[in-house]
N, C-alpha and C. Protein backbone atom coordinates (compact mmCIF):
# COMPACT_ATOMS: atom_id res chain seq x y z
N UNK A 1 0.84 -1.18 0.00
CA UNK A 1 0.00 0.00 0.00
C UNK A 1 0.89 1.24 0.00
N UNK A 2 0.13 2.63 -0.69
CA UNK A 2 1.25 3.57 -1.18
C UNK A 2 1.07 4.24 0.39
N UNK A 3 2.05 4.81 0.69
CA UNK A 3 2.33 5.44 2.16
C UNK A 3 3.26 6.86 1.93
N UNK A 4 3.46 7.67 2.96
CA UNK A 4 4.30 8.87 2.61
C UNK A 4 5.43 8.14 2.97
N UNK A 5 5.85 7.37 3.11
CA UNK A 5 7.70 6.64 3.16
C UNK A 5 7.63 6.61 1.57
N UNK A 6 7.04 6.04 1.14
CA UNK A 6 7.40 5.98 -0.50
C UNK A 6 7.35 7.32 -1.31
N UNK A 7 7.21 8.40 -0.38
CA UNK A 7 7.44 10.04 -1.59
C UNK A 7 9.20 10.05 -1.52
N UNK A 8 9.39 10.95 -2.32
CA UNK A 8 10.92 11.47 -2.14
C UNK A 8 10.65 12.74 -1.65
N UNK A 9 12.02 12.87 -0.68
CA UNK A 9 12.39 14.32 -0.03
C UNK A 9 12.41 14.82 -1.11
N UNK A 10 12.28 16.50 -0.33
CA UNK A 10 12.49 17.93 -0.72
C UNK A 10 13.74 17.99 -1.38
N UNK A 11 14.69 16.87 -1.07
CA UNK A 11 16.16 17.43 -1.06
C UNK A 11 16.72 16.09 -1.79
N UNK A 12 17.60 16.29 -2.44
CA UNK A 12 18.41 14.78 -3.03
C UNK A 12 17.73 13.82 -3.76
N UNK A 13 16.16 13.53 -3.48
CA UNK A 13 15.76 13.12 -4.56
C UNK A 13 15.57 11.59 -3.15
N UNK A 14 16.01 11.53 -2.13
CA UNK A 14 15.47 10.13 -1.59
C UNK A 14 14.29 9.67 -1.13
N UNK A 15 14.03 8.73 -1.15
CA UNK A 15 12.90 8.31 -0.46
C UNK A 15 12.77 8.93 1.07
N UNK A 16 11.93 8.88 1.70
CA UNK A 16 11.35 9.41 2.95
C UNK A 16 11.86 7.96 3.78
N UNK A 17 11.31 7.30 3.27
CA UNK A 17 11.98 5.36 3.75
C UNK A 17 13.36 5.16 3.83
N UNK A 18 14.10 5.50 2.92
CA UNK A 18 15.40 5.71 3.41
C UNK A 18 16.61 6.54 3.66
N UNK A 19 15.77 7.89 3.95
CA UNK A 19 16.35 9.05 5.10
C UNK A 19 16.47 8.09 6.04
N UNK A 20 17.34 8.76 6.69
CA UNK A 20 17.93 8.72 8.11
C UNK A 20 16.96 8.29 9.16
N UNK A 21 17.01 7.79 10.07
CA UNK A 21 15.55 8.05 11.64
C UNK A 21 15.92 9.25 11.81
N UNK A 22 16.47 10.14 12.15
CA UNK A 22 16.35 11.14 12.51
C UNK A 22 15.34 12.35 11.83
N UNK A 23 15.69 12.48 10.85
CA UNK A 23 14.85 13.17 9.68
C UNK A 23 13.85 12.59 9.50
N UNK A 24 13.78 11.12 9.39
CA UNK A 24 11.81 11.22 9.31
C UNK A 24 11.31 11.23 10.68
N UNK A 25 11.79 10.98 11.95
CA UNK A 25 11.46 11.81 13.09
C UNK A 25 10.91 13.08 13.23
N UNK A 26 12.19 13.90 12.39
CA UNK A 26 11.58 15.12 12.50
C UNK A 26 10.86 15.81 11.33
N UNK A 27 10.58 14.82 10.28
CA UNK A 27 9.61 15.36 9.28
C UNK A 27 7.97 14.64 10.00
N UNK A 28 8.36 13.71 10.61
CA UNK A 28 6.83 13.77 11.31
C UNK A 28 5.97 14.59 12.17
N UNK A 29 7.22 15.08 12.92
CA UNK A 29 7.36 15.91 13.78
C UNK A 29 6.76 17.36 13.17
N UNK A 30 7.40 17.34 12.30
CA UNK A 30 6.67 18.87 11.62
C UNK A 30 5.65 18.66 10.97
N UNK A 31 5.20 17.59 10.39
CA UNK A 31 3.71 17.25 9.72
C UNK A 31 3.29 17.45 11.17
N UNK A 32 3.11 16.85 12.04
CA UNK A 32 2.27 17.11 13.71
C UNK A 32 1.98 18.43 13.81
N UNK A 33 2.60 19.62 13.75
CA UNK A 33 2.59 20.74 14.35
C UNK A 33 1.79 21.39 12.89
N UNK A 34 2.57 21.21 11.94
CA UNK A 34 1.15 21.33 10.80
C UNK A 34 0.13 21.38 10.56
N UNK A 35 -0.36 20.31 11.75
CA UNK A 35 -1.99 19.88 11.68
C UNK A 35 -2.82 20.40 12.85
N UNK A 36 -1.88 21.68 13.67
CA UNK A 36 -2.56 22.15 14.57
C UNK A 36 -2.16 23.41 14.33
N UNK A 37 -1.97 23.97 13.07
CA UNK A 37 -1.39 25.51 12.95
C UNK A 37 -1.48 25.40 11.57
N UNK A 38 -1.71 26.81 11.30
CA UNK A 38 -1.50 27.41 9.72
C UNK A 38 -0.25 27.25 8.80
N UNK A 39 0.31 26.24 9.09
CA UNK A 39 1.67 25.89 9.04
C UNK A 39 1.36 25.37 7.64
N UNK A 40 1.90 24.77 6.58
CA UNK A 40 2.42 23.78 5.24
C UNK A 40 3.57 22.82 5.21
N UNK A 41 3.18 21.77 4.58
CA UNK A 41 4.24 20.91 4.28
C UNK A 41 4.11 19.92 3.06
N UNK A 42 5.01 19.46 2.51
CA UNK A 42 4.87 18.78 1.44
C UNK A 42 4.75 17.44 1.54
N UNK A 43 4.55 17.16 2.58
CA UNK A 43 4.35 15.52 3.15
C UNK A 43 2.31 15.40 3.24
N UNK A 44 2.05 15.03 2.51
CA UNK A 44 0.82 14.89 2.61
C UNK A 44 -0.06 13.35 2.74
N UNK A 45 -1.18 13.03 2.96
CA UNK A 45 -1.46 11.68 3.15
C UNK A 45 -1.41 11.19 1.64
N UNK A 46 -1.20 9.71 1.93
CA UNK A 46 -1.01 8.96 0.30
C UNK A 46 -2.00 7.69 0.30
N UNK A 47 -2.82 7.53 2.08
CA UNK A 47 -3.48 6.31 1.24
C UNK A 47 -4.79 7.05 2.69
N UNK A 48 -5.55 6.31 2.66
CA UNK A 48 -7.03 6.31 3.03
C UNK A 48 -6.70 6.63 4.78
N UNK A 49 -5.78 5.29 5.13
CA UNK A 49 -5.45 5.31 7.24
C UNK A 49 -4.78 6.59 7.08
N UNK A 50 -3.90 6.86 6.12
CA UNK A 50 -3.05 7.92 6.75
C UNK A 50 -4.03 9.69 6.64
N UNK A 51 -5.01 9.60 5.47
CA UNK A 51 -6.08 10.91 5.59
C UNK A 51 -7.15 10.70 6.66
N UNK A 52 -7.46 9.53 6.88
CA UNK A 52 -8.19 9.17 8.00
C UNK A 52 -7.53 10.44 9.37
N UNK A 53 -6.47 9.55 9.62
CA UNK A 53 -5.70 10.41 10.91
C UNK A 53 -4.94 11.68 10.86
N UNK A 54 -4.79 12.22 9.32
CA UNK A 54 -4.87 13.46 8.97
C UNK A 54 -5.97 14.40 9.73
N UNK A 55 -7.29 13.67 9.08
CA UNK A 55 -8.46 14.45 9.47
C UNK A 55 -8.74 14.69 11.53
N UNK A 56 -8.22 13.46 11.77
CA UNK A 56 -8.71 12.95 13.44
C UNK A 56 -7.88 14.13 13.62
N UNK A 57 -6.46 14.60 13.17
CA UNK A 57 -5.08 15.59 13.70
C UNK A 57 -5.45 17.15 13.41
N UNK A 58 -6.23 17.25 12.28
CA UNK A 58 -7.29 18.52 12.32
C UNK A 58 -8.11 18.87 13.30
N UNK A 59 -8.52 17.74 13.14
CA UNK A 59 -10.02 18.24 14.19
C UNK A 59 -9.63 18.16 15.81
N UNK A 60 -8.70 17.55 16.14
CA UNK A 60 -8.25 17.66 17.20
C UNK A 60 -7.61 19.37 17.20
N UNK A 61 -6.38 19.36 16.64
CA UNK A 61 -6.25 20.75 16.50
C UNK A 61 -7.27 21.74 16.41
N UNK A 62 -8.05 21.85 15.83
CA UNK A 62 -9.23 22.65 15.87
C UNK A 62 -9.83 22.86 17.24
N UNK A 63 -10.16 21.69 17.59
CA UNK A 63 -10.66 21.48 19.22
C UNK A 63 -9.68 22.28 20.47
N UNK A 64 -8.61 21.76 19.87
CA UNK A 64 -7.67 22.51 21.00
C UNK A 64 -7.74 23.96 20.82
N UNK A 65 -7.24 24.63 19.96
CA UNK A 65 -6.77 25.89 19.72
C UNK A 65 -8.38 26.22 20.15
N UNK A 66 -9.54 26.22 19.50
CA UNK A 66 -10.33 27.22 20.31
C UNK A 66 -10.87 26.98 21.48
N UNK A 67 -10.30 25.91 21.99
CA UNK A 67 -10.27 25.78 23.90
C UNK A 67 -9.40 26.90 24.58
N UNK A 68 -8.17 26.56 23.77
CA UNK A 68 -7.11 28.24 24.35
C UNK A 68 -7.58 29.17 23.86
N UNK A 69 -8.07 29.49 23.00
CA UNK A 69 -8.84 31.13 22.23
C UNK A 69 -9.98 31.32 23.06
N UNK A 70 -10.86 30.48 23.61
CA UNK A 70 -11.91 31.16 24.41
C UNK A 70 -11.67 31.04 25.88
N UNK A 71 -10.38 29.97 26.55
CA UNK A 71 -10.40 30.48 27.68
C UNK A 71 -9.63 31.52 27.38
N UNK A 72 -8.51 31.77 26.83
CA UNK A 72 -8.04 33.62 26.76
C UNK A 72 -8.77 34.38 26.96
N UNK A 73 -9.84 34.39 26.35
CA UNK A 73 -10.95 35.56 26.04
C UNK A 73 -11.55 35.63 27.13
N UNK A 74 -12.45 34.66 27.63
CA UNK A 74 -12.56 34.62 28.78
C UNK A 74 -12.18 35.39 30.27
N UNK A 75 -10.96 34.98 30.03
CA UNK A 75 -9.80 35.15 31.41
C UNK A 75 -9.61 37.31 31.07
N UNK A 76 -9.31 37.33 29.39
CA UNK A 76 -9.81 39.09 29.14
C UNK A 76 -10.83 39.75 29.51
N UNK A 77 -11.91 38.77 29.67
CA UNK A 77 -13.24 39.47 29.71
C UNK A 77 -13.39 39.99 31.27
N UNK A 78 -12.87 38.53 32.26
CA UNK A 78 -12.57 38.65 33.22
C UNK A 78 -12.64 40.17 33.43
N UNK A 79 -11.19 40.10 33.68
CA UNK A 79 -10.05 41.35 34.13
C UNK A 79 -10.66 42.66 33.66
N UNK A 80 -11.31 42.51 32.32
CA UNK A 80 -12.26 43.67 32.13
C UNK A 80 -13.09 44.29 33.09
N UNK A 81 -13.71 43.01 33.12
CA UNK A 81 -15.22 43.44 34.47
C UNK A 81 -14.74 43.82 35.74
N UNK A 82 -13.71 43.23 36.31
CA UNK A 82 -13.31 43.44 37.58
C UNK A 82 -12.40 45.19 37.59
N UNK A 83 -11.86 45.38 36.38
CA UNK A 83 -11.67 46.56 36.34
C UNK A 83 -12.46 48.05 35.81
N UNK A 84 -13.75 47.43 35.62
CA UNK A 84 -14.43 48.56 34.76
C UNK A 84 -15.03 49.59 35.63
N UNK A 85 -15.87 48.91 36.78
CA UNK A 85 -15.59 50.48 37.79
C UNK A 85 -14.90 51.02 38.30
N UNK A 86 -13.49 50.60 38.49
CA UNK A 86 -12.86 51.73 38.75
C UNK A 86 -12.63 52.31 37.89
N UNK A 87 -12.23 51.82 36.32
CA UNK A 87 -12.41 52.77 35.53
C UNK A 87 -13.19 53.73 35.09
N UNK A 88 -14.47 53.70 35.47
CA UNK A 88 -15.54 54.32 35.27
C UNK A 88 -15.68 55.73 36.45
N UNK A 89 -15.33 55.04 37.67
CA UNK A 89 -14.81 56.05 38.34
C UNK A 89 -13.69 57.13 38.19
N UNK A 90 -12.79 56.60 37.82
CA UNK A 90 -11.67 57.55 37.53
C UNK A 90 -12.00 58.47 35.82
N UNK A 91 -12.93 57.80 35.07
CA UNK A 91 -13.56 58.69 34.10
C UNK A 91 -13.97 59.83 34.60
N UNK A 92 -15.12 59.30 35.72
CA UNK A 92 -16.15 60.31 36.20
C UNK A 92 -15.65 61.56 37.40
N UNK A 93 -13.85 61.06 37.80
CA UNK A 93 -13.53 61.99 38.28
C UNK A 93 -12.88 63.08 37.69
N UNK A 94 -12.18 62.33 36.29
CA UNK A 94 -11.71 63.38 35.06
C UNK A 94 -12.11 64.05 34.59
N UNK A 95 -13.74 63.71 33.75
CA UNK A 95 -14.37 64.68 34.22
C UNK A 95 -14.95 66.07 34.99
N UNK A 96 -15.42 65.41 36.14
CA UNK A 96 -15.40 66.44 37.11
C UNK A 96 -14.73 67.22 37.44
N UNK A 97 -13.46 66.93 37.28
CA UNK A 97 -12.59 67.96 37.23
C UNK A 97 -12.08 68.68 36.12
N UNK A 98 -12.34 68.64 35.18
CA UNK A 98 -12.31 69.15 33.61
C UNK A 98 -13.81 69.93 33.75
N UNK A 99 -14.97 69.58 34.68
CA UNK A 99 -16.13 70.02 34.56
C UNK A 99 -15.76 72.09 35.10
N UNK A 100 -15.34 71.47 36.35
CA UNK A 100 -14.86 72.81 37.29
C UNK A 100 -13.49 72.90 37.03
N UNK A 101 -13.27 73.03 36.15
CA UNK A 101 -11.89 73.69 35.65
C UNK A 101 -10.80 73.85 36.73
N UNK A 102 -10.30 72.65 37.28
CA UNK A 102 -9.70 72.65 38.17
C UNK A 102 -8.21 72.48 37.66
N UNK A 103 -6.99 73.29 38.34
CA UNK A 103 -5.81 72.88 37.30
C UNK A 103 -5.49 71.54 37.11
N UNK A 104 -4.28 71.64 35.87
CA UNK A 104 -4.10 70.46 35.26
C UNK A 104 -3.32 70.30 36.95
N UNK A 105 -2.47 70.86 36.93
CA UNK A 105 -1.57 70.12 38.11
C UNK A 105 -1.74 69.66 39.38
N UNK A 106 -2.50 70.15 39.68
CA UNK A 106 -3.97 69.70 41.07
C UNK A 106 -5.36 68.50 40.46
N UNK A 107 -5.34 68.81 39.20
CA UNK A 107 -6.02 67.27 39.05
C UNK A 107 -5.36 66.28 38.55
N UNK A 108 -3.62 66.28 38.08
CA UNK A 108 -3.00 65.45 38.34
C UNK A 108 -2.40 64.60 39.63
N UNK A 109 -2.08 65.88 40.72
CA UNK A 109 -2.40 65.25 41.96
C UNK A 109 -3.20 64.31 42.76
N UNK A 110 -4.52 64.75 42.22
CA UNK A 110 -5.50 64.48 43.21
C UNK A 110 -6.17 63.00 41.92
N UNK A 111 -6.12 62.82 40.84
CA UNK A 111 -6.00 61.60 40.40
C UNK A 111 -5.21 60.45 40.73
N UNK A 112 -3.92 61.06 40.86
CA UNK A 112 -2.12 60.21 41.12
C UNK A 112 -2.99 59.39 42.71
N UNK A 113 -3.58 60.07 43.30
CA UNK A 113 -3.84 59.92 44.40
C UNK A 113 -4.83 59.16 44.85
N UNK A 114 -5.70 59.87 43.98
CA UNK A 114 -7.33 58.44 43.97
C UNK A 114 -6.67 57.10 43.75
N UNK A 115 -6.03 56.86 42.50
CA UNK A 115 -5.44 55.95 41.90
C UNK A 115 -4.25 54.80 43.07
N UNK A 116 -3.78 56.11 43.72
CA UNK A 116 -2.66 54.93 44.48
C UNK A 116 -3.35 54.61 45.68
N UNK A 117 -4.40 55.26 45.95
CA UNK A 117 -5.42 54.30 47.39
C UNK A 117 -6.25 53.56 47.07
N UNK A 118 -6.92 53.72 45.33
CA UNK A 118 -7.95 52.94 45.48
C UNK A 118 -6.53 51.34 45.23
N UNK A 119 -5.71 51.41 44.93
CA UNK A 119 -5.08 50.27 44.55
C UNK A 119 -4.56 49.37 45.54
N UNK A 120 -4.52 49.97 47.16
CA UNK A 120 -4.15 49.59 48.14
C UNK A 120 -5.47 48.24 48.09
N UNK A 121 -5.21 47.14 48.64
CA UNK A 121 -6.27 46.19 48.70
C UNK A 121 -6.25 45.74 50.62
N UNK A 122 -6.99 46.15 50.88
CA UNK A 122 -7.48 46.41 52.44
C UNK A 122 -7.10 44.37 52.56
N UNK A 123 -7.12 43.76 54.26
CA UNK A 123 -7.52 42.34 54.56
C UNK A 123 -8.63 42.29 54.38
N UNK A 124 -9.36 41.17 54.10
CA UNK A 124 -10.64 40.76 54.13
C UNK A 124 -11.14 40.50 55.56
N UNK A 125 -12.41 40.40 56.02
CA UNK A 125 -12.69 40.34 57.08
C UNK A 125 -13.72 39.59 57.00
N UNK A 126 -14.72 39.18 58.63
CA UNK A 126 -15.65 37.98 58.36
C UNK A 126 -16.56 38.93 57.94
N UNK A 127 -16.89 39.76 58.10
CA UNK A 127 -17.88 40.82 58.08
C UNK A 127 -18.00 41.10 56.03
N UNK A 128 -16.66 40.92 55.35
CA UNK A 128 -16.94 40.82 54.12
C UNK A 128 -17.75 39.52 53.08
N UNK A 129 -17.45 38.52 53.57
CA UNK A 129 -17.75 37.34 53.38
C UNK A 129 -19.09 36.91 53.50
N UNK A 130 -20.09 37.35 53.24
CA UNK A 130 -21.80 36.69 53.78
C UNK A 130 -21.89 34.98 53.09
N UNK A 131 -20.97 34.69 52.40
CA UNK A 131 -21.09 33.23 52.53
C UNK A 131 -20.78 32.53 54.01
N UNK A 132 -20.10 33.26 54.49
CA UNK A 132 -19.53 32.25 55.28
C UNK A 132 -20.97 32.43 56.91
N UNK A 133 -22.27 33.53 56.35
CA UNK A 133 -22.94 33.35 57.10
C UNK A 133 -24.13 31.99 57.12
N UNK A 134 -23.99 31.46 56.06
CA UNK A 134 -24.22 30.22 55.91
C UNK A 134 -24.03 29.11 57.20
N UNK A 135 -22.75 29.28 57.48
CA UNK A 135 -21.95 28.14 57.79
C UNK A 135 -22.89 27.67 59.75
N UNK A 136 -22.65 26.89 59.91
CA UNK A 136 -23.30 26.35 61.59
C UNK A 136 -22.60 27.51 61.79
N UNK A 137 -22.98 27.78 63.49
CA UNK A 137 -22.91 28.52 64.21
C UNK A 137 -21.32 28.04 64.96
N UNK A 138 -20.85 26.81 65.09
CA UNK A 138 -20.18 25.76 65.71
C UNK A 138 -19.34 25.89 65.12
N UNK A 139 -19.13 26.09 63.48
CA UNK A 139 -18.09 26.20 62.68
C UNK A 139 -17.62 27.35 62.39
N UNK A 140 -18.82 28.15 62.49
CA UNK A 140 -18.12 30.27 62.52
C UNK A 140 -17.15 30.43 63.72
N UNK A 141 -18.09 29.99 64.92
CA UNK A 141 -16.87 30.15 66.23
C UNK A 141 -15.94 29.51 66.01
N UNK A 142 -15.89 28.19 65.68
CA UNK A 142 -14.67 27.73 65.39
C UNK A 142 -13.33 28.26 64.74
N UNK A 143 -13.74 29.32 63.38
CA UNK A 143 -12.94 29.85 62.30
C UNK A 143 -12.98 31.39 63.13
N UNK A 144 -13.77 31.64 63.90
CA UNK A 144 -13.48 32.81 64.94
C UNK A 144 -11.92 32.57 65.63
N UNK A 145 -12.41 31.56 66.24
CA UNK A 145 -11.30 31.37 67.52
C UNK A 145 -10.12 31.34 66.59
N UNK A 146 -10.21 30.50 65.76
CA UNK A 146 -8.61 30.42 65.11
C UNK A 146 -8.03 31.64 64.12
N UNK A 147 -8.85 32.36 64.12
CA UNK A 147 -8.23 33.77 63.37
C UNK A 147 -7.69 34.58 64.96
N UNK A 148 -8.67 34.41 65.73
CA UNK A 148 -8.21 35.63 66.72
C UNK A 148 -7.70 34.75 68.09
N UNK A 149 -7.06 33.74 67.77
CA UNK A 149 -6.20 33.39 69.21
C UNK A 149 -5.43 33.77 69.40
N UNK A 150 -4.43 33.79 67.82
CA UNK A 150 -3.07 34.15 68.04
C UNK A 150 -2.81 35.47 68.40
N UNK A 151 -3.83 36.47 68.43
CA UNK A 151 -3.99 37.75 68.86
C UNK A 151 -4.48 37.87 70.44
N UNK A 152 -5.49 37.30 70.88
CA UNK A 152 -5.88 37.19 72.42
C UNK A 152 -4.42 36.69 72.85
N UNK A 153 -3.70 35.39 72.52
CA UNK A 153 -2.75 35.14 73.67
C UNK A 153 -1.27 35.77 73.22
N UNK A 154 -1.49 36.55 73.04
CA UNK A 154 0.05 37.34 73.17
C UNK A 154 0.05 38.02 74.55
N UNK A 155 -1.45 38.19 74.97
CA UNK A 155 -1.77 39.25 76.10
C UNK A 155 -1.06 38.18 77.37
N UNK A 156 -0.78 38.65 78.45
CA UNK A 156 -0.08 37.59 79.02
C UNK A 156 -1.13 36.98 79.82
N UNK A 157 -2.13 37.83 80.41
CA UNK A 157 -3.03 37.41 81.24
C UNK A 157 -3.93 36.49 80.94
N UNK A 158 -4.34 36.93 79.63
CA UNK A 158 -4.73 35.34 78.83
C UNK A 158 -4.13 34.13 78.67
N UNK A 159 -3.36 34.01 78.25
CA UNK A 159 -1.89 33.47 77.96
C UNK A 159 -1.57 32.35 79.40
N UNK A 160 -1.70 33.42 80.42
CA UNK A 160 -1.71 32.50 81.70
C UNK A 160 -2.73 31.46 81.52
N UNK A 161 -4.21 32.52 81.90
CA UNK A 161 -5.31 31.84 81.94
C UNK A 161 -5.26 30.63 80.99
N UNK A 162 -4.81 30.52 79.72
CA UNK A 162 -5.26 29.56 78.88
C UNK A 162 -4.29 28.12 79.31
N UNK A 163 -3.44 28.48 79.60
CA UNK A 163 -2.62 27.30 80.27
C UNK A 163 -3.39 26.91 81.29
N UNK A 164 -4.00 27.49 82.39
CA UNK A 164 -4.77 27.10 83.36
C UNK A 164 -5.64 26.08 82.83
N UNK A 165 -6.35 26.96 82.06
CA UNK A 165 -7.79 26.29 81.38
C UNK A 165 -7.76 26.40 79.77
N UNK A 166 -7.90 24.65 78.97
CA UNK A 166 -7.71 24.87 77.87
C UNK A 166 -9.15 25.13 77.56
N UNK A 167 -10.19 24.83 77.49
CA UNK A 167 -11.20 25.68 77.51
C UNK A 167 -11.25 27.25 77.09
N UNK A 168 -10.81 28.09 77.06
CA UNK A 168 -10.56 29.42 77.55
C UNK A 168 -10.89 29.43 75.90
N UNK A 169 -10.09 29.52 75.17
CA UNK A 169 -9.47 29.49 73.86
C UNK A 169 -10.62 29.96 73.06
N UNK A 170 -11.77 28.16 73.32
CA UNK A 170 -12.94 28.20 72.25
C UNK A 170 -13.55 29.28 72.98
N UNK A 171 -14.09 29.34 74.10
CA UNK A 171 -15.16 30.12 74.55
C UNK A 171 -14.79 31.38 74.49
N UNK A 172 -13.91 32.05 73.92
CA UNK A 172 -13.96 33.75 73.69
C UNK A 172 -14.80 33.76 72.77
């Protein structure tokens, strides 16, 4: 059966069959990457199995690449949304200050400035979280105590007490 071992190279005129292993290694190698990119090559299928798995090496490629093209997009769209009010804010303060003709060099200030606090990102707290008001009552105290022990026993008087009584700990 006719196969791409029986074409001749690009080069010298040999068979593909008796190049080197190395070179038809890496002429397979580049037919592969061919079949998942806009790429060309002169190695093409020669019998029915080998366009068969031509086609399977397309469509796989196909499959892949717009798995990475839409999570990209995605992951852009993201970063969009999470940044669009503040952008919208810092529009609406450019504005405003272009509204009342405030100088350039005082609303460069006072932008430079919005800009480097709103960028500060505060700790989170339980008080931000309303999922976690979900949770038992048993398991909030629980995630209580262990955020704020290491803060209660630095105090020494606690610190004593809790050695006294391990108890102490949960029940704050």
């Amino acid at each position: 059966e006719k196969s791409w071992l029986g074409m001749k190279t690009t080069s010298g005129g040999v068979y593909y069959r008796d190049a080197p292993a190395e070179f038809q290694y890496l002429t397979s190698f580049h037919w592969a990457l061919t079949q998942m990119t806009p790429g060309s090559m002169s190695v093409v299928p020669q019998n029915s199995s080998e366009r068969l798995w031509n086609i399977v090496c397309l469509v796989m490629g196909l499959f892949i690449s717009s798995l990475l093209i839409s999570q990209l997009s995605a992951k852009m769209v993201r970063v969009q949304t999470l940044n669009h009010d503040r952008l919208c804010q810092m529009e609406m303060l450019s504005r405003f200050l272009t509204e009342q003709a405030v100088p350039r060099s005082l609303a460069a200030r006072i932008q430079k400035q919005v800009q480097e606090r709103a960028s500060i990102t505060k700790p989170l707290t339980i008080k931000d979280l309303p999922a976690l008001g979900h949770l038992p009552s048993s398991l909030r105290q629980e995630l209580t105590c262990s955020i704020f022990a290491p803060y209660v026993l630095r105090n020494t008087i606690f610190f004593t007490w809790c050695i006294w009584e391990d108890v102490l700990v949960f029940s704050l």
